[in-house]
Protein backbone atom coordinates (compact mmCIF):
# COMPACT_ATOMS: atom_id res chain seq x y z
CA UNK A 1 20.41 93.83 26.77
CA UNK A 2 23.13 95.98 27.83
CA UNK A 3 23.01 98.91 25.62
CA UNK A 4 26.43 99.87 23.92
CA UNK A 5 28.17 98.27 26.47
CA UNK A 6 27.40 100.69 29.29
CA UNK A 7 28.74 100.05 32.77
CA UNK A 8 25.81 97.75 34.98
CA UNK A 9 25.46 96.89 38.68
CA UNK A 10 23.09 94.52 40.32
CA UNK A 11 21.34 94.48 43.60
CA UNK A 12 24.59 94.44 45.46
CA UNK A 13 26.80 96.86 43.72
CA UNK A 14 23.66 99.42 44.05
CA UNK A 15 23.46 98.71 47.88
CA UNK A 16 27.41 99.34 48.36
CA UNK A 17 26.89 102.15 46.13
CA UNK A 18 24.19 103.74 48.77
CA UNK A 19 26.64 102.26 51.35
CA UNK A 20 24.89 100.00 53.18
CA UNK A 21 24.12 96.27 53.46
CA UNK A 22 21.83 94.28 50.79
CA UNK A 23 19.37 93.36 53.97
CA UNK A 24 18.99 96.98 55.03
CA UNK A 25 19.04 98.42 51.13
CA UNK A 26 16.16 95.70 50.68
CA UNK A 27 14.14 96.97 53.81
CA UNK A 28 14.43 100.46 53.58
CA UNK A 29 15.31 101.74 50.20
CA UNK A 30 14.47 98.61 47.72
CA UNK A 31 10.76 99.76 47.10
CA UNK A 32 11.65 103.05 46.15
CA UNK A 33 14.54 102.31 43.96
CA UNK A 34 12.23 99.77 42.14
CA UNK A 35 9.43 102.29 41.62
CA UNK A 36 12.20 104.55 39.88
CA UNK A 37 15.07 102.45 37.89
CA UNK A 38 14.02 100.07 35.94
CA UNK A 39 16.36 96.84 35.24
CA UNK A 40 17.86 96.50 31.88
CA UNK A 41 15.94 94.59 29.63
CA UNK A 42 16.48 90.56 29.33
CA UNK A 43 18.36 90.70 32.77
CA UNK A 44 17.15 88.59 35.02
CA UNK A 45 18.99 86.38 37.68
CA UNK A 46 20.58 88.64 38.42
CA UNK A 47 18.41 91.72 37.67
CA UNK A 48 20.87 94.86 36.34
CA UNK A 49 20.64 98.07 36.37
CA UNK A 50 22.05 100.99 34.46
CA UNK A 51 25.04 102.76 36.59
CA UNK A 52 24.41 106.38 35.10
CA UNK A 53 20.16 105.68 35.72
CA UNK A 54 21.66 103.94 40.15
CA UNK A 55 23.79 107.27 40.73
CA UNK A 56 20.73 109.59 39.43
CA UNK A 57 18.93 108.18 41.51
CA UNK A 58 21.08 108.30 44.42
CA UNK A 59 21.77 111.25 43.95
CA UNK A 60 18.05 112.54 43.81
CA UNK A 61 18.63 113.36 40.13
CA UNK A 62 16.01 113.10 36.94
CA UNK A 63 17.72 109.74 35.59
CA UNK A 64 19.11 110.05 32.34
CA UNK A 65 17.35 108.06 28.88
CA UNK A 66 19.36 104.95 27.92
CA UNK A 67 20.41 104.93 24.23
CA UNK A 68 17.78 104.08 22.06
CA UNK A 69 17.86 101.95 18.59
CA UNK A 70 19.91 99.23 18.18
CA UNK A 71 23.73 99.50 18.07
CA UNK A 72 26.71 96.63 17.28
CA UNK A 73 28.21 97.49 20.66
CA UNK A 74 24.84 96.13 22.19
CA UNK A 75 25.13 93.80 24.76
CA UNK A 76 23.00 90.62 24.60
CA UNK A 77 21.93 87.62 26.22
CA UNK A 78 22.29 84.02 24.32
CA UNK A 79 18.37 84.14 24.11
CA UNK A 80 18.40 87.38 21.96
CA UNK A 81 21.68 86.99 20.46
CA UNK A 82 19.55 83.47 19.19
CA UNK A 83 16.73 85.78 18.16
CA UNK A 84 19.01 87.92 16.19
CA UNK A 85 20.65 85.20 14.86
CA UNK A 86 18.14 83.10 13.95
CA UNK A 87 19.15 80.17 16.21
CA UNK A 88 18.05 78.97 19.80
CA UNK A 89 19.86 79.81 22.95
CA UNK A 90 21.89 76.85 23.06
CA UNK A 91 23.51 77.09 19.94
CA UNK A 92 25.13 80.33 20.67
CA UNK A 93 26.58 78.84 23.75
CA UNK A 94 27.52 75.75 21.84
CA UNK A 95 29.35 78.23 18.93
CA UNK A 96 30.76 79.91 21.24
CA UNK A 97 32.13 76.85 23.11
CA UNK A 98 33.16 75.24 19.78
CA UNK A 99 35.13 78.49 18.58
CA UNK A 100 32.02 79.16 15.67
CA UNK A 101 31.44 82.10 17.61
CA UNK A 102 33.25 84.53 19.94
CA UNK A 103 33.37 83.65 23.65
CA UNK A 104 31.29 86.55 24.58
CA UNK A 105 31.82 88.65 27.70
CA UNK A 106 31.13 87.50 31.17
CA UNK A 107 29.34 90.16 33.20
CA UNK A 108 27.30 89.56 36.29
CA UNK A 109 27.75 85.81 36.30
CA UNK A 110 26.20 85.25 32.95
CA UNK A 111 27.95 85.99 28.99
CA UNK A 112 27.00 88.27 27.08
CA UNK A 113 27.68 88.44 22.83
CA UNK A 114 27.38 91.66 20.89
CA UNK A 115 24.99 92.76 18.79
CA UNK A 116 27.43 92.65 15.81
CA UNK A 117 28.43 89.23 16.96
CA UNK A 118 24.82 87.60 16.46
CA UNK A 119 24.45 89.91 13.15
CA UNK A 120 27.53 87.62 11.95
CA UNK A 121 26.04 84.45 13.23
CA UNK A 122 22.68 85.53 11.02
CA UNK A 123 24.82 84.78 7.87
CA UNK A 124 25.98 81.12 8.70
CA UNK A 125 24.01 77.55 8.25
CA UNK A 126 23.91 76.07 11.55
CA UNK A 127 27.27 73.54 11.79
CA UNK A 128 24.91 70.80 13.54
CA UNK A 129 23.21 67.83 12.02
CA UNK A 130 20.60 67.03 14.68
CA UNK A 131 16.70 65.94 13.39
CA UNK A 132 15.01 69.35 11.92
CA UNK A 133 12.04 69.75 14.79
CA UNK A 134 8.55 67.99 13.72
CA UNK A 135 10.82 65.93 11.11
CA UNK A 136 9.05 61.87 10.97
CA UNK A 137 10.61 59.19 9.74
CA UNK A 138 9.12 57.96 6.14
CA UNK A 139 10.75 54.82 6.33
CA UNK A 140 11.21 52.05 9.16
CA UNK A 141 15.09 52.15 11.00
CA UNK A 142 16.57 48.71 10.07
CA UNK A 143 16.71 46.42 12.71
CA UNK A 144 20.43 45.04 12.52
CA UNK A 145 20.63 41.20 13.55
CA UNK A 146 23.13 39.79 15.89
CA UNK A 147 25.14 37.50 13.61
CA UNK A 148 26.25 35.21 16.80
CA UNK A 149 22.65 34.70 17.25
CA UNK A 150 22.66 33.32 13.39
CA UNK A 151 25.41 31.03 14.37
CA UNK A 152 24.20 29.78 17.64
CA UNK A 153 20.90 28.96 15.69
CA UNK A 154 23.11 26.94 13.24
CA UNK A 155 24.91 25.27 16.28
CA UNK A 156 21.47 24.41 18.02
CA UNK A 157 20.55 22.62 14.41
CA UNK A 158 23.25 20.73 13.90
CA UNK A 159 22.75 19.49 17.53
CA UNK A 160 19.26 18.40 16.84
CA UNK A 161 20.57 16.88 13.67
CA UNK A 162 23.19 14.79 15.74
CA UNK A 163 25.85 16.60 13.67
CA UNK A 164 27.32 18.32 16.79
CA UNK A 165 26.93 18.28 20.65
CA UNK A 166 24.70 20.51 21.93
CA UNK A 167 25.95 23.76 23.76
CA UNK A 168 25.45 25.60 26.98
CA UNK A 169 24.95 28.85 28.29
CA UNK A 170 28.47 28.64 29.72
CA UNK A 171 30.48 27.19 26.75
CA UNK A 172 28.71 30.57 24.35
CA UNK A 173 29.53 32.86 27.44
CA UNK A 174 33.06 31.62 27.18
CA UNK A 175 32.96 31.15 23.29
CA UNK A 176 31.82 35.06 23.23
CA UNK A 177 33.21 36.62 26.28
CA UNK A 178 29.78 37.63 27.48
CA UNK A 179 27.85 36.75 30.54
CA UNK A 180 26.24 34.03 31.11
CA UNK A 181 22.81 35.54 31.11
CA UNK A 182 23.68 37.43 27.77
CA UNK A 183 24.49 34.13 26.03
CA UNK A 184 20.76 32.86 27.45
CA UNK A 185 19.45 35.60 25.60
CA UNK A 186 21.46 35.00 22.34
CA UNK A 187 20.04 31.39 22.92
CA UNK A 188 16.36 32.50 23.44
CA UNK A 189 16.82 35.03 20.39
CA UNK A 190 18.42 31.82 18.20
CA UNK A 191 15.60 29.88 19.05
CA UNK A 192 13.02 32.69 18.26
CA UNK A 193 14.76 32.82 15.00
CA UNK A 194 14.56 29.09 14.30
CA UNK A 195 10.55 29.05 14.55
CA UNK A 196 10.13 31.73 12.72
CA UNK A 197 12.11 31.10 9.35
């Protein structure tokens, strides 16, 4: 969270801030700095840090409190802008992508929503019809029959009646526009059908 919308830096901003490289902030002033500033809470990849708490520190300064209590100007990640909402991670993105939600703002290679943003997402039922989670299935799913397996069963009868010739893989490939292995298949299935009625 980025509270009320306070300017952040990561790893490398702090480093040019101290002016000098990441690789010699990381060997010679990293462990320090660490020990001292904490990183904003819910930033990770990359870790941020306050700019007021960076120049304190640089500066050799007590670091000054961030805000405390929840504000709308909050800045938050899609995981607690979920938790405030009272939705999972990927929904947020997915509102936001389908226009349900704002866009967010993009900070440090990640978006961020506002606090007042998730509040408003609290109040809506979920536009998405997927299967509620631990949901099973009282009834069985209908298998739906292949009606050209039907009719090649009717064709293979009436060839074993002598009322028609009897057909080939080839002729039902051509007959269906499939392959020729598909209209095996519709054969074996026709067949399967036959012995079992």
């Amino acid at each position: 969270m980025i509270p009320r919308g306070r300017p952040t830096l990561d790893i490398h901003e702090v480093a040019a801030r101290a002016g000098v490289s990441v690789a010699t902030w990381r060997r010679r002033h990293h462990q320090a700095f660490a020990a001292a500033v904490q990183p904003l809470p819910g930033s990770v990849r990359p870790l941020i840090y306050d700019a007021a708490q960076v120049d304190a520190h640089l500066a050799g300064e007590p670091l000054p409190p961030l805000p405390s209590g929840p504000h709308p100007g909050d800045l938050l990640t899609d995981s607690e802008a979920g938790a405030i909402a009272g939705v999972t991670a990927s929904t947020v993105r997915a509102d936001a992508v389908n226009g349900l939600m704002d866009r967010g703002t993009e900070r440090h290679g990640r978006r961020w929503w506002t606090r007042a943003a998730a509040e408003a997402r609290a109040g809506r039922e979920a536009q998405y019809k997927g299967r509620t989670a631990g949901a099973k299935d009282l009834a069985p799913r209908i298998a739906r029959t292949d009606p050209r397996i039907r009719e090649v069963a009717a064709i293979a009868e009436a060839a074993e009646a002598g009322q028609a010739q009897p057909v080939t893989a080839a002729q039902l490939a051509e007959r269906y526009g499939v392959s020729t292995r598909t209209a095996e298949r519709l054969m074996a299935k026709a067949d399967e059908a036959r012995r079992t009625s």
